[in-house]
PDB file of N, CA and C in Angstrom:
ATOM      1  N   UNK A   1       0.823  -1.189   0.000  1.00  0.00           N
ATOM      2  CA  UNK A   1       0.000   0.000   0.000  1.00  0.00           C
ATOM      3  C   UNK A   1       0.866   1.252   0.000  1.00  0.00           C
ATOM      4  N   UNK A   2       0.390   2.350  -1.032  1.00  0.00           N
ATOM      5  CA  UNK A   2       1.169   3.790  -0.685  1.00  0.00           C
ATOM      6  C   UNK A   2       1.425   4.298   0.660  1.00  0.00           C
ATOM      7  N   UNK A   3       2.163   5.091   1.107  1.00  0.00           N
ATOM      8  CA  UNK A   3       2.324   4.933   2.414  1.00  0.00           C
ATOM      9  C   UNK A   3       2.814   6.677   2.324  1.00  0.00           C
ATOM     10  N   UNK A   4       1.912   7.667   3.194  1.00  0.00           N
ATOM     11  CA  UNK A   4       1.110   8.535   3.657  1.00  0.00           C
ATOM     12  C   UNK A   4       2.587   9.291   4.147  1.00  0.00           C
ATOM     13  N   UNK A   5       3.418  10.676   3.203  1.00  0.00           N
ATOM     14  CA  UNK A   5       4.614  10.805   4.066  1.00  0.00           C
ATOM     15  C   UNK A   5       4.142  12.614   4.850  1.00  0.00           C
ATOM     16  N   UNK A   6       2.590  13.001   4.840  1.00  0.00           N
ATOM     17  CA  UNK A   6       2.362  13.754   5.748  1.00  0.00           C
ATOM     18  C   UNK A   6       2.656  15.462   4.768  1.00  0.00           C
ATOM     19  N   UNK A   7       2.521  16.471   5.521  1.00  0.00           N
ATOM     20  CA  UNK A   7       2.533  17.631   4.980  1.00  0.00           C
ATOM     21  C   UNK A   7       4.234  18.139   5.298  1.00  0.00           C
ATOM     22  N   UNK A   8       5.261  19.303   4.286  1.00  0.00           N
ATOM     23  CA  UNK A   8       6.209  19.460   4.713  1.00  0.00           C
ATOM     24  C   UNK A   8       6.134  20.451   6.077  1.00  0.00           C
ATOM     25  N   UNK A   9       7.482  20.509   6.818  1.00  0.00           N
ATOM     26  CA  UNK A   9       7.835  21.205   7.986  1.00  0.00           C
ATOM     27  C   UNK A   9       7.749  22.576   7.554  1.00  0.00           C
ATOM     28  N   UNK A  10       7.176  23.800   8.285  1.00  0.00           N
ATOM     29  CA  UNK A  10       6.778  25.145   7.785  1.00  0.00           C
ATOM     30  C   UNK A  10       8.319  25.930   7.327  1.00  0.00           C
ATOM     31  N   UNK A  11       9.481  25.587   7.464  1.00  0.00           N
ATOM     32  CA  UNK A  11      10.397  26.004   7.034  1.00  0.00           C
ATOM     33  C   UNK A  11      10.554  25.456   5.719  1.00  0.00           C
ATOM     34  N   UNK A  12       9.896  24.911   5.205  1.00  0.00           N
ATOM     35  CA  UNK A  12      10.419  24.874   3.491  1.00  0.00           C
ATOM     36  C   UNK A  12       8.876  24.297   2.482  1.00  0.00           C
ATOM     37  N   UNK A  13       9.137  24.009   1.410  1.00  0.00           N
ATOM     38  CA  UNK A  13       7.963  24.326   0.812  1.00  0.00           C
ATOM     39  C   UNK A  13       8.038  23.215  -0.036  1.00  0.00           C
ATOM     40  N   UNK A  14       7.149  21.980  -0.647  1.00  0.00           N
ATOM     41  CA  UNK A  14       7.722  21.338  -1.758  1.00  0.00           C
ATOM     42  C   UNK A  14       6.351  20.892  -2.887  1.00  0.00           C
ATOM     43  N   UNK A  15       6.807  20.481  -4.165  1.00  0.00           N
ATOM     44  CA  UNK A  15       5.828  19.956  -4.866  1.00  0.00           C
ATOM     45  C   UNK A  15       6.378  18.792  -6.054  1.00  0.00           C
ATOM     46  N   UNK A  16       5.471  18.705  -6.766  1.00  0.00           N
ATOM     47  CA  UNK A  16       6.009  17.481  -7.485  1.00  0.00           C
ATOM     48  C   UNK A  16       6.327  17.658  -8.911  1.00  0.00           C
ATOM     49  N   UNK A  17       7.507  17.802  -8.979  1.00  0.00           N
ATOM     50  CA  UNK A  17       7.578  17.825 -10.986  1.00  0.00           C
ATOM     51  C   UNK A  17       7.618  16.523 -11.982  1.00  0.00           C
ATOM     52  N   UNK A  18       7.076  16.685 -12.724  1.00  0.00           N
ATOM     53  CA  UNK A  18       6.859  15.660 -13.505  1.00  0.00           C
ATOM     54  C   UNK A  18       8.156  14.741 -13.992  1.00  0.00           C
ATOM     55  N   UNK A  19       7.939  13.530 -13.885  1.00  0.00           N
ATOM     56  CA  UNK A  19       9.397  12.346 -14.112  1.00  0.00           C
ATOM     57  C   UNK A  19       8.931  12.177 -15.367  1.00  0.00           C
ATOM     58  N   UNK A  20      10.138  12.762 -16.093  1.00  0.00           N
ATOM     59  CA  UNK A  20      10.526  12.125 -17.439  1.00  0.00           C
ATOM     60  C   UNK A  20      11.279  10.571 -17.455  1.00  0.00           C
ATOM     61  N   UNK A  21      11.385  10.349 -16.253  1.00  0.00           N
ATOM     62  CA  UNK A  21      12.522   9.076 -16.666  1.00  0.00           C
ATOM     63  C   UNK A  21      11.507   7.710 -17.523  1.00  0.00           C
ATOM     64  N   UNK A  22      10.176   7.789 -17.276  1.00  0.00           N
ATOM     65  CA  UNK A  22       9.538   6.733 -18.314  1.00  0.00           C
ATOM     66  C   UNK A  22       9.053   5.815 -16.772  1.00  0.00           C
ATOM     67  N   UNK A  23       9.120   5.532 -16.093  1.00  0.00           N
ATOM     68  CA  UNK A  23       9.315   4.660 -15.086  1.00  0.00           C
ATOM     69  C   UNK A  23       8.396   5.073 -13.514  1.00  0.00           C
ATOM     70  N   UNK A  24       7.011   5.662 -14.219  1.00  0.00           N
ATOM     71  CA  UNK A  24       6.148   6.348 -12.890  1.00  0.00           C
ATOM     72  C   UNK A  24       5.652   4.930 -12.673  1.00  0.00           C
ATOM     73  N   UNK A  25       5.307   5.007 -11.157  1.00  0.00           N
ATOM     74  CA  UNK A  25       4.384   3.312 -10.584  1.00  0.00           C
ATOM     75  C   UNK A  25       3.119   4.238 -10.378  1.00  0.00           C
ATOM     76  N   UNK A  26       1.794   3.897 -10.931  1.00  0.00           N
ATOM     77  CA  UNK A  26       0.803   4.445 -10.097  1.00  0.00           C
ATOM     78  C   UNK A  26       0.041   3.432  -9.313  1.00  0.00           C
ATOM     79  N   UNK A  27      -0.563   3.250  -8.396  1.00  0.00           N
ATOM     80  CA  UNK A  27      -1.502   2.266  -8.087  1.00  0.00           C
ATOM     81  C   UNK A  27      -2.808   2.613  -8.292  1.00  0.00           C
ATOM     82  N   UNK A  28      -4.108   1.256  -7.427  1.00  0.00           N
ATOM     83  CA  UNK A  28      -5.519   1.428  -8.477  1.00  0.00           C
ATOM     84  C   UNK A  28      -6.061   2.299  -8.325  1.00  0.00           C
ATOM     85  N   UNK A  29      -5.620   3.724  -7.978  1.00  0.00           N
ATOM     86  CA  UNK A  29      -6.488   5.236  -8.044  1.00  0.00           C
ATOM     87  C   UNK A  29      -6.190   6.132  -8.122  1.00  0.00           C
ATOM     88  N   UNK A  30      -4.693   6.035  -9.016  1.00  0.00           N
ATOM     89  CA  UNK A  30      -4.259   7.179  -9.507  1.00  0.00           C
ATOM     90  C   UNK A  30      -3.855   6.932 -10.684  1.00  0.00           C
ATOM     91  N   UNK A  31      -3.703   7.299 -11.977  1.00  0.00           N
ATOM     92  CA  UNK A  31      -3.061   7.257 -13.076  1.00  0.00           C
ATOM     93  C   UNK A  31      -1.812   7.885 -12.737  1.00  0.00           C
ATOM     94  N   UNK A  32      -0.632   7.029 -13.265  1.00  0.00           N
ATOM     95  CA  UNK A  32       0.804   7.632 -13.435  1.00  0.00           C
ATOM     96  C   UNK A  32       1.264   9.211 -13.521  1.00  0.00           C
ATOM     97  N   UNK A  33      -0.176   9.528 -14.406  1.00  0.00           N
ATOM     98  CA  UNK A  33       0.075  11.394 -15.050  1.00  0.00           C
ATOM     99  C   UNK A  33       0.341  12.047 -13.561  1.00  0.00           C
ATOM    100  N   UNK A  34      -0.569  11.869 -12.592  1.00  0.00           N
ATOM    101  CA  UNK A  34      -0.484  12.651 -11.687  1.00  0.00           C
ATOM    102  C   UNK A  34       0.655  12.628 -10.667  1.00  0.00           C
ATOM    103  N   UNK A  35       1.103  11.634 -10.699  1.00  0.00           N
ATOM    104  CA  UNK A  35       2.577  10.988  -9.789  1.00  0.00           C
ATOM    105  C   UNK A  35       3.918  11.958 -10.300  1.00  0.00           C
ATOM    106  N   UNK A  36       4.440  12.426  -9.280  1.00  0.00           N
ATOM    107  CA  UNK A  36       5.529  13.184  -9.823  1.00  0.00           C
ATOM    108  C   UNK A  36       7.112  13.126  -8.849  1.00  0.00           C
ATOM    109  N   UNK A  37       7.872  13.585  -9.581  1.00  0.00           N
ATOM    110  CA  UNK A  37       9.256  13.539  -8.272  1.00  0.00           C
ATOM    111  C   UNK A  37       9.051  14.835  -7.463  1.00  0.00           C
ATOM    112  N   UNK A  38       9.196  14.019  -5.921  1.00  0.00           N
ATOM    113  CA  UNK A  38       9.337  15.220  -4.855  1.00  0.00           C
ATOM    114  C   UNK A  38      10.338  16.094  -5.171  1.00  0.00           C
ATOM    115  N   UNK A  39       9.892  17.477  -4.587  1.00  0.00           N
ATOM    116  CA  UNK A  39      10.824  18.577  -4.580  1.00  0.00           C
ATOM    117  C   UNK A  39      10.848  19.366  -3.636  1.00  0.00           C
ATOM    118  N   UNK A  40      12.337  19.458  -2.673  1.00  0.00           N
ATOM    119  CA  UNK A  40      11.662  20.375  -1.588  1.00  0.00           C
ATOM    120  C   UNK A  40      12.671  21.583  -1.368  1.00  0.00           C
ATOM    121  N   UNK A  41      12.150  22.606  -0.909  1.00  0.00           N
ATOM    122  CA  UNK A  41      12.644  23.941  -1.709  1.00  0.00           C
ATOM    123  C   UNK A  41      12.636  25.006  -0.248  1.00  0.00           C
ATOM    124  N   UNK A  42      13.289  25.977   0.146  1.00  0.00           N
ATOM    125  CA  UNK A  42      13.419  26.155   1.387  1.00  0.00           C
ATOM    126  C   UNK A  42      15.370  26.730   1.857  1.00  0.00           C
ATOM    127  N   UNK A  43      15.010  28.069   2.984  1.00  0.00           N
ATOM    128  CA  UNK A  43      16.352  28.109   3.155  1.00  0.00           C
ATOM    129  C   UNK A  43      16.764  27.302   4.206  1.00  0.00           C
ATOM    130  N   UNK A  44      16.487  26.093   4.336  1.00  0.00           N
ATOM    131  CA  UNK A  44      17.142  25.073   4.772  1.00  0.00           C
ATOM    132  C   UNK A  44      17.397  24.014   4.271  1.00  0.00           C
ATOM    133  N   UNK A  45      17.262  24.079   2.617  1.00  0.00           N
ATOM    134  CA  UNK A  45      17.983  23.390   1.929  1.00  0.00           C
ATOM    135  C   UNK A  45      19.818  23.422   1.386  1.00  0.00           C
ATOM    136  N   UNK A  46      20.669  22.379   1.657  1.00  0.00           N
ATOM    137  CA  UNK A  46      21.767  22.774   1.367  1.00  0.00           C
ATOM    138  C   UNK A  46      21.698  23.151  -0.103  1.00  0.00           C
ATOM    139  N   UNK A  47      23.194  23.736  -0.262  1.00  0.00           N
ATOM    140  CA  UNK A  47      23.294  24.008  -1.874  1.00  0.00           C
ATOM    141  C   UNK A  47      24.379  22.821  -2.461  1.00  0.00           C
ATOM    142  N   UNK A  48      24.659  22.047  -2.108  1.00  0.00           N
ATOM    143  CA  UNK A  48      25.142  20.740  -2.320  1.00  0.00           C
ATOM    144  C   UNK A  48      25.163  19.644  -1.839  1.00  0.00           C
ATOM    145  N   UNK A  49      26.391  18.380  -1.676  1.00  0.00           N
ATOM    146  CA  UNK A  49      26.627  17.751  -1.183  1.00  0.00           C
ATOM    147  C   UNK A  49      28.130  18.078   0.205  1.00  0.00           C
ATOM    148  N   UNK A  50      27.783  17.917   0.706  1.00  0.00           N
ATOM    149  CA  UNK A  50      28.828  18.177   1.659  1.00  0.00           C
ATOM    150  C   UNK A  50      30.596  17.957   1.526  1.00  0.00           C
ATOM    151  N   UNK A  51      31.464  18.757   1.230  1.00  0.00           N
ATOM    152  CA  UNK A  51      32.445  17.732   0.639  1.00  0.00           C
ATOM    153  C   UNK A  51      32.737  17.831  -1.068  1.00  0.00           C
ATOM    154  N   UNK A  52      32.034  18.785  -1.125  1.00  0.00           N
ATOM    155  CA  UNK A  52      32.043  19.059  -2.690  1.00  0.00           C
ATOM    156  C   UNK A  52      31.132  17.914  -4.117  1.00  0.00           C
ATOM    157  N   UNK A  53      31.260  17.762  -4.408  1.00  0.00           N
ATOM    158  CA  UNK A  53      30.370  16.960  -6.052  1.00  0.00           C
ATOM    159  C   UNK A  53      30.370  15.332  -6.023  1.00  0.00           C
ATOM    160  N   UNK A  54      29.390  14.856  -6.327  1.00  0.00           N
ATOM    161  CA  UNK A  54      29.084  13.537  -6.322  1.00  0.00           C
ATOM    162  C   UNK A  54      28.836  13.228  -8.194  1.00  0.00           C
ATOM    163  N   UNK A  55      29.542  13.616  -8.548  1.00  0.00           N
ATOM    164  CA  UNK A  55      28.482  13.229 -10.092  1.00  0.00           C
ATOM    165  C   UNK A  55      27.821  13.866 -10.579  1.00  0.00           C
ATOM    166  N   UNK A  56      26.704  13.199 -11.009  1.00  0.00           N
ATOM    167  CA  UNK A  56      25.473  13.531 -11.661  1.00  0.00           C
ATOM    168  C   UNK A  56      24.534  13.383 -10.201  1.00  0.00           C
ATOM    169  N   UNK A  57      24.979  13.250  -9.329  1.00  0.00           N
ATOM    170  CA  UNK A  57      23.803  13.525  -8.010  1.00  0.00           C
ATOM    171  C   UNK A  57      23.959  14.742  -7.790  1.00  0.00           C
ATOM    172  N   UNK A  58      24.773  15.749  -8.101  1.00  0.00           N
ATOM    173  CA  UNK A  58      24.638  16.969  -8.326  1.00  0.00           C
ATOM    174  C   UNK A  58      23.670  17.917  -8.694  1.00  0.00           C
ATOM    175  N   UNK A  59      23.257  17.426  -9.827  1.00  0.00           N
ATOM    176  CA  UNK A  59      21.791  18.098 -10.510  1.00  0.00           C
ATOM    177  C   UNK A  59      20.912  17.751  -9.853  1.00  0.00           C
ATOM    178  N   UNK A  60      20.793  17.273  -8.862  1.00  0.00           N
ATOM    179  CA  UNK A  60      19.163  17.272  -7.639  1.00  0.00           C
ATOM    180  C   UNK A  60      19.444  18.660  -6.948  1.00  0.00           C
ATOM    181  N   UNK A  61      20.709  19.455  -6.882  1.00  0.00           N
ATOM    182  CA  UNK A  61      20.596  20.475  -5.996  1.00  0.00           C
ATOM    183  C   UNK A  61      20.532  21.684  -7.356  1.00  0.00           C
ATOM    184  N   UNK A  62      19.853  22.841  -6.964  1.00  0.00           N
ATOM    185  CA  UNK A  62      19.696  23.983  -7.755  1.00  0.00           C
ATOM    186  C   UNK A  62      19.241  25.129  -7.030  1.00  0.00           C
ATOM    187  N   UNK A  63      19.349  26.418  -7.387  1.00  0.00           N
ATOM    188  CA  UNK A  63      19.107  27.147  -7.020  1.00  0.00           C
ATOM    189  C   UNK A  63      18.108  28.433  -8.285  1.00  0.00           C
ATOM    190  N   UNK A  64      17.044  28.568  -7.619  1.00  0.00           N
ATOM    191  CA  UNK A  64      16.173  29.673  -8.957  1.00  0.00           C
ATOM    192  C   UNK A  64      16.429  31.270  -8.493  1.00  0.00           C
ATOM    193  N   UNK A  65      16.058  31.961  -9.500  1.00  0.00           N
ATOM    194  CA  UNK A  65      16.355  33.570  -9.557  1.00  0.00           C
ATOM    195  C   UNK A  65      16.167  33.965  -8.697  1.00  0.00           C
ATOM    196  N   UNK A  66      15.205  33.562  -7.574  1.00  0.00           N
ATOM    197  CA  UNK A  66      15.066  34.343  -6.038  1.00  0.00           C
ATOM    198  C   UNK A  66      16.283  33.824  -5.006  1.00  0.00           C
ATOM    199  N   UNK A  67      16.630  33.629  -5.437  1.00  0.00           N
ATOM    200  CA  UNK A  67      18.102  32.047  -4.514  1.00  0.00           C
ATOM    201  C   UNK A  67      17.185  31.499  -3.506  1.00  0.00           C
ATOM    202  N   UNK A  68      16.357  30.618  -4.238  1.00  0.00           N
ATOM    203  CA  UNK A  68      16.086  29.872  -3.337  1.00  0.00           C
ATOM    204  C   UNK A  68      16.295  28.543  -3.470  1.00  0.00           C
ATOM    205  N   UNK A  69      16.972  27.642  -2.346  1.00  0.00           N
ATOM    206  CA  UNK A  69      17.697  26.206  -3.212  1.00  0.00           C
ATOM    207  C   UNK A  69      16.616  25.140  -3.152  1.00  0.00           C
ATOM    208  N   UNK A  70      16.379  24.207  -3.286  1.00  0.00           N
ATOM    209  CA  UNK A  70      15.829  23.046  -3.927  1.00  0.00           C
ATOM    210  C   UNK A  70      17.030  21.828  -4.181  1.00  0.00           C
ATOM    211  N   UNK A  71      15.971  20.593  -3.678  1.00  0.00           N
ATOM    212  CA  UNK A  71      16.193  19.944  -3.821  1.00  0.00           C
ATOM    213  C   UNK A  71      15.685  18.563  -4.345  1.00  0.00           C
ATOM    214  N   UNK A  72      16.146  18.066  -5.406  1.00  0.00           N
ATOM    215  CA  UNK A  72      15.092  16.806  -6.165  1.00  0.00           C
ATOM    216  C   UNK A  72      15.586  15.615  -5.572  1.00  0.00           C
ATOM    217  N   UNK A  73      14.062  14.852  -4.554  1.00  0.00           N
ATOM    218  CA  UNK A  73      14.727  13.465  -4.049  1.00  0.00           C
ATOM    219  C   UNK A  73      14.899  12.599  -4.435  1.00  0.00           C
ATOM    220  N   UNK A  74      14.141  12.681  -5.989  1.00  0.00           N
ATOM    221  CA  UNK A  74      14.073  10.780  -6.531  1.00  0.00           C
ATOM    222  C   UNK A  74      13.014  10.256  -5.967  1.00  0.00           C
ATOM    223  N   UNK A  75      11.981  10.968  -4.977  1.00  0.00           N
ATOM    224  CA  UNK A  75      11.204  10.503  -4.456  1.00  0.00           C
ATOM    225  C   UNK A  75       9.720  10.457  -5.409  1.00  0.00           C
ATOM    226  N   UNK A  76       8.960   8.878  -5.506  1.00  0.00           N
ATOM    227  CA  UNK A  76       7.699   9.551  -6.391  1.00  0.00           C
ATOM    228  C   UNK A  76       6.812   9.594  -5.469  1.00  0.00           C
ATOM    229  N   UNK A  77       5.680  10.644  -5.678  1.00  0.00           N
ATOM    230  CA  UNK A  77       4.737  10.953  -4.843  1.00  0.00           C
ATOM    231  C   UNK A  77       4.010  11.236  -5.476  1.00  0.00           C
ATOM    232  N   UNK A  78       2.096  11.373  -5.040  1.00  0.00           N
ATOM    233  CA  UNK A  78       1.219  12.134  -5.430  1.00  0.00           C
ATOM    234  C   UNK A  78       0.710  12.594  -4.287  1.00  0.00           C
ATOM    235  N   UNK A  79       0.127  13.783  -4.307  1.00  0.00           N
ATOM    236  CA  UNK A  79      -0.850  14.724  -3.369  1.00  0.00           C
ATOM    237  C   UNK A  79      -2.484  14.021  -3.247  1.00  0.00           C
ATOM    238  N   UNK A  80      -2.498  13.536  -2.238  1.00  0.00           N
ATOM    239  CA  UNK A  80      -4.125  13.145  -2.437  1.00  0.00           C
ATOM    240  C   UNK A  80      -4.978  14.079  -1.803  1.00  0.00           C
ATOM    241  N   UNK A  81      -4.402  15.410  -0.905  1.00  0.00           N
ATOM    242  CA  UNK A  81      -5.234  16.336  -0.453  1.00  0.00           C
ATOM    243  C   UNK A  81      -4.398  17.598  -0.016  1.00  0.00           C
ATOM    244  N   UNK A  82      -4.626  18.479  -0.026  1.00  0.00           N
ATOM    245  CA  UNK A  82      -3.577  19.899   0.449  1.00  0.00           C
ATOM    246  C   UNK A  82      -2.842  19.397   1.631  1.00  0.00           C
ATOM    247  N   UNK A  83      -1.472  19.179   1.634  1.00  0.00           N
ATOM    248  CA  UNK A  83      -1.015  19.181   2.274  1.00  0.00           C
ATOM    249  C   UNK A  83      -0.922  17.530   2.780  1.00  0.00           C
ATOM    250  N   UNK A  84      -1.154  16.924   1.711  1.00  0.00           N
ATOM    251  CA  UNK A  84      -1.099  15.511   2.098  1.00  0.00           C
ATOM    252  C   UNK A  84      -0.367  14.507   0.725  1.00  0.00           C
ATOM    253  N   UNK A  85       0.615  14.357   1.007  1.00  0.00           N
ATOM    254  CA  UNK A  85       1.812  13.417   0.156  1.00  0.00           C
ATOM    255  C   UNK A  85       1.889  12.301  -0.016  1.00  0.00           C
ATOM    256  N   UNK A  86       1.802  11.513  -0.941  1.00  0.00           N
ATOM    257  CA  UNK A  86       1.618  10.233  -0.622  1.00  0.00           C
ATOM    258  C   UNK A  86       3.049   9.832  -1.618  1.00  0.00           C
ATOM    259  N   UNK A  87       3.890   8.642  -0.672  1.00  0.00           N
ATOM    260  CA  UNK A  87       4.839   8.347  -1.116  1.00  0.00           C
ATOM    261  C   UNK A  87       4.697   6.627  -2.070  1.00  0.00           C
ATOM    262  N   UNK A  88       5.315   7.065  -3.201  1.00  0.00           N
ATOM    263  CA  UNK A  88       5.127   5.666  -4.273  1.00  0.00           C
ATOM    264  C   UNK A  88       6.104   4.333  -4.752  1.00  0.00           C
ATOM    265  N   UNK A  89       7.527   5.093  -4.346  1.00  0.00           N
ATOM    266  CA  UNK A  89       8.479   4.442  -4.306  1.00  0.00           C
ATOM    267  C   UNK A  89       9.205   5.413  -4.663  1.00  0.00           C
ATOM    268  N   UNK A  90      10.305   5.176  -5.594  1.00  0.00           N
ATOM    269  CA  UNK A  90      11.433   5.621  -6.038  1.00  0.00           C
ATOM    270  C   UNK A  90      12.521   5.824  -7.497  1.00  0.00           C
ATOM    271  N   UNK A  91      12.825   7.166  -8.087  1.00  0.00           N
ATOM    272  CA  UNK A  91      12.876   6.614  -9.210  1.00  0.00           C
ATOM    273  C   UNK A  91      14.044   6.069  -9.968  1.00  0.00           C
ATOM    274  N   UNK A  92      14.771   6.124  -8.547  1.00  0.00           N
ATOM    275  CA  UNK A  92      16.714   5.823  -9.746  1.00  0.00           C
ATOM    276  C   UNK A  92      16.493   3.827  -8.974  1.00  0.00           C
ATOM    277  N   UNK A  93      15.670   3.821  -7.697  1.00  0.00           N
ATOM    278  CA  UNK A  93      16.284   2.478  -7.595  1.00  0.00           C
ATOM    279  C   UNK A  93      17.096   2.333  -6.390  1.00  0.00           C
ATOM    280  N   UNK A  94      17.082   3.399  -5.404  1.00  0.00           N
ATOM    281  CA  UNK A  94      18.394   3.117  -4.221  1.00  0.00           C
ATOM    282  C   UNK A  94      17.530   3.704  -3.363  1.00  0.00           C
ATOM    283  N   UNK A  95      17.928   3.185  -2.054  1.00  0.00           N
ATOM    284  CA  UNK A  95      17.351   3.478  -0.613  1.00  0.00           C
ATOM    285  C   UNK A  95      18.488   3.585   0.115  1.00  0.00           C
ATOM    286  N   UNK A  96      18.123   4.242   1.341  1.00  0.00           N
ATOM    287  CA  UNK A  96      19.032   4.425   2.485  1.00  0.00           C
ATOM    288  C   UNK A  96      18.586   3.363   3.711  1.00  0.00           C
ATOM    289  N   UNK A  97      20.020   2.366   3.958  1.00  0.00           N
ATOM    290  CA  UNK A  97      19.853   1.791   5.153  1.00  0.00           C
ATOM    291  C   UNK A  97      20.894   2.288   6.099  1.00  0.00           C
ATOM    292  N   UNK A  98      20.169   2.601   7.331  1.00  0.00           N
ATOM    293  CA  UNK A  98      21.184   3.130   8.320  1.00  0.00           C
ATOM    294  C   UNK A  98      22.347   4.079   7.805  1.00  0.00           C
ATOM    295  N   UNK A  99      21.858   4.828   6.601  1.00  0.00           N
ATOM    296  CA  UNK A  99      22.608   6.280   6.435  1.00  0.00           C
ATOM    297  C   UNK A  99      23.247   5.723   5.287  1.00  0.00           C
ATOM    298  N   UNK A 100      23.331   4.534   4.778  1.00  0.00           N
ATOM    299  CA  UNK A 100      24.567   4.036   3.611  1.00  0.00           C
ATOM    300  C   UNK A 100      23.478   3.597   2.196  1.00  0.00           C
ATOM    301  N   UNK A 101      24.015   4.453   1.229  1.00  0.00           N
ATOM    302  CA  UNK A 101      22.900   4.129  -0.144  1.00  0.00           C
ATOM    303  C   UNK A 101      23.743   3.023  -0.927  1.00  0.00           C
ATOM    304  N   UNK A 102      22.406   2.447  -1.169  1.00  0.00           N
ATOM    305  CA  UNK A 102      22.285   1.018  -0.998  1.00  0.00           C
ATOM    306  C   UNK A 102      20.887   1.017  -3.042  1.00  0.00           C
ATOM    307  N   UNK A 103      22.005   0.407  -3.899  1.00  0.00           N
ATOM    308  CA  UNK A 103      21.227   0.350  -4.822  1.00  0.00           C
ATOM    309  C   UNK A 103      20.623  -1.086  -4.998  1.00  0.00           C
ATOM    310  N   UNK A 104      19.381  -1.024  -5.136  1.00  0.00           N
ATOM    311  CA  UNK A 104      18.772  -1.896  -5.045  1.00  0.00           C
ATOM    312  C   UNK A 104      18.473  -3.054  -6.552  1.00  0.00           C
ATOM    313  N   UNK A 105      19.049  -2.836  -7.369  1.00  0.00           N
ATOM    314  CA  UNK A 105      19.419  -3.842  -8.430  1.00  0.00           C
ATOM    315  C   UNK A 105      20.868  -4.257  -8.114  1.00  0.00           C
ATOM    316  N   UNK A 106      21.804  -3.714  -7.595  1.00  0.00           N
ATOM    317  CA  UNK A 106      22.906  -4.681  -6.965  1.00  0.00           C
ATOM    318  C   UNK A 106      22.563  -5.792  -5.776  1.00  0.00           C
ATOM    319  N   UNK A 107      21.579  -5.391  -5.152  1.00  0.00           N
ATOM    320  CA  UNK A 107      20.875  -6.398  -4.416  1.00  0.00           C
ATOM    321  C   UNK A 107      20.399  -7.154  -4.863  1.00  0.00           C
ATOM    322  N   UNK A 108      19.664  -7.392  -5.766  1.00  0.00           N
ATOM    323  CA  UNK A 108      18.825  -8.094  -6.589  1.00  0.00           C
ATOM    324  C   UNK A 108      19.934  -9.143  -7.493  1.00  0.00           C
ATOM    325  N   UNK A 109      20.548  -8.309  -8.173  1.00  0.00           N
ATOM    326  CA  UNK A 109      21.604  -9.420  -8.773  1.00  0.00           C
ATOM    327  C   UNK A 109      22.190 -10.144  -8.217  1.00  0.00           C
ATOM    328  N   UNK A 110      22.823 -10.232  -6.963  1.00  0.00           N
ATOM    329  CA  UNK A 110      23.704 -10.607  -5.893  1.00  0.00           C
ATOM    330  C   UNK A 110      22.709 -11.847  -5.164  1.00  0.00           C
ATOM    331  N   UNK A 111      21.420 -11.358  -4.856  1.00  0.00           N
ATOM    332  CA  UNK A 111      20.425 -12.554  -4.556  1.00  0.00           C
ATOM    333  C   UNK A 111      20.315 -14.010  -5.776  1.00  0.00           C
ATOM    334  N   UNK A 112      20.548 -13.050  -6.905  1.00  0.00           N
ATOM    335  CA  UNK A 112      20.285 -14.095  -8.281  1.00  0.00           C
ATOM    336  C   UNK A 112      21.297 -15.045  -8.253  1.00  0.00           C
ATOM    337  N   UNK A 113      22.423 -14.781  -7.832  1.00  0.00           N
ATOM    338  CA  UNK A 113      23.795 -15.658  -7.837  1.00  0.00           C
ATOM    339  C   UNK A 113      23.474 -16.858  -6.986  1.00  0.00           C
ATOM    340  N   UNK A 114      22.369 -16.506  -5.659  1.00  0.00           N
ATOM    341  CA  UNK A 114      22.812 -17.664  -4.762  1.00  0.00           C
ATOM    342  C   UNK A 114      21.697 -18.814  -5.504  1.00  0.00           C
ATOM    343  N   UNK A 115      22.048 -20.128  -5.833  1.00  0.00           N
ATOM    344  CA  UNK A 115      21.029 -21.253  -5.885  1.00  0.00           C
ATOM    345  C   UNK A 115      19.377 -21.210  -5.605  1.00  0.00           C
ATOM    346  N   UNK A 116      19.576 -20.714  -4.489  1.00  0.00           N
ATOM    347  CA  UNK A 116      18.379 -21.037  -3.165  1.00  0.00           C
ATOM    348  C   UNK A 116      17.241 -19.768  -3.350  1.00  0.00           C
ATOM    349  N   UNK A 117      17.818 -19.087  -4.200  1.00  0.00           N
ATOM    350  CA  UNK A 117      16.907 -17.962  -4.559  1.00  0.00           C
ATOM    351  C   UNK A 117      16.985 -17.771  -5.881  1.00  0.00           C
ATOM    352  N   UNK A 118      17.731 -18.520  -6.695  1.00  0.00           N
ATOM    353  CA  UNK A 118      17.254 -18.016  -8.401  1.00  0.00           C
ATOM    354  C   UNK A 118      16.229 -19.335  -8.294  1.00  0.00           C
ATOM    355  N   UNK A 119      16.274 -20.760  -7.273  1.00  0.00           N
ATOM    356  CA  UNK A 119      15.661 -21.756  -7.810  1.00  0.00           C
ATOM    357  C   UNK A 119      16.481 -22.985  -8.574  1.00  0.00           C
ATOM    358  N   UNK A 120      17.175 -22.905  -8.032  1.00  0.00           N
ATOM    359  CA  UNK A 120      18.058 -24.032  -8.990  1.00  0.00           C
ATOM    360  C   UNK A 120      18.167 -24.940  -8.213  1.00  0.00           C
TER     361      UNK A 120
END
């Protein structure tokens, strides 16, 4: 079941822009159209990664003409009421366990190797 991630904290502001990546999940009462990547925007957003540049995880941080920074989580969500977020999964594929990102098709492959779980 979608699972309910609440309204943001009054210090920052967020909404959902539309995922081009091809890869929206909707479930049975929402069409995909409306599902979008979280965005949360606020001067308590950093303006990077700590430590200087990660890549292309870079372009989740930005800043618009008012300087105000933003940040894109990868998170998919839809709004089912003002101020109410509903979280859908995710769109690159990685989660955080205990602070360490953790891609979740290296998991998956790594399960495939053992016997006892491809079925062999």
């Amino acid at each position: 079941d979608p699972m309910c991630i609440g309204a943001p904290l009054p210090c920052c502001a967020v909404d959902l822009v539309p995922d081009d990546s091809g890869e929206e999940e909707g479930d049975d009462h929402h069409a995909a159209a409306s599902i979008g990547v979280l965005r949360v925007r606020g001067p308590t957003v950093a303006s990077g990664y700590l430590g200087g540049e990660r890549g292309a995880l870079t372009e989740a941080f930005a800043t618009d003409e008012r300087n105000v920074r933003s940040f894109l989580t990868n998170d998919l969500a839809y709004e089912r009421a003002p101020d109410e977020l509903v979280f859908v999964g995710r769109r690159d594929g990685q989660v955080k366990i205990a602070g360490a990102r953790v891609e979740l098709g290296e998991v998956e492959a790594a399960l495939g190797t053992c016997p006892l779980v491809a079925g062999e």
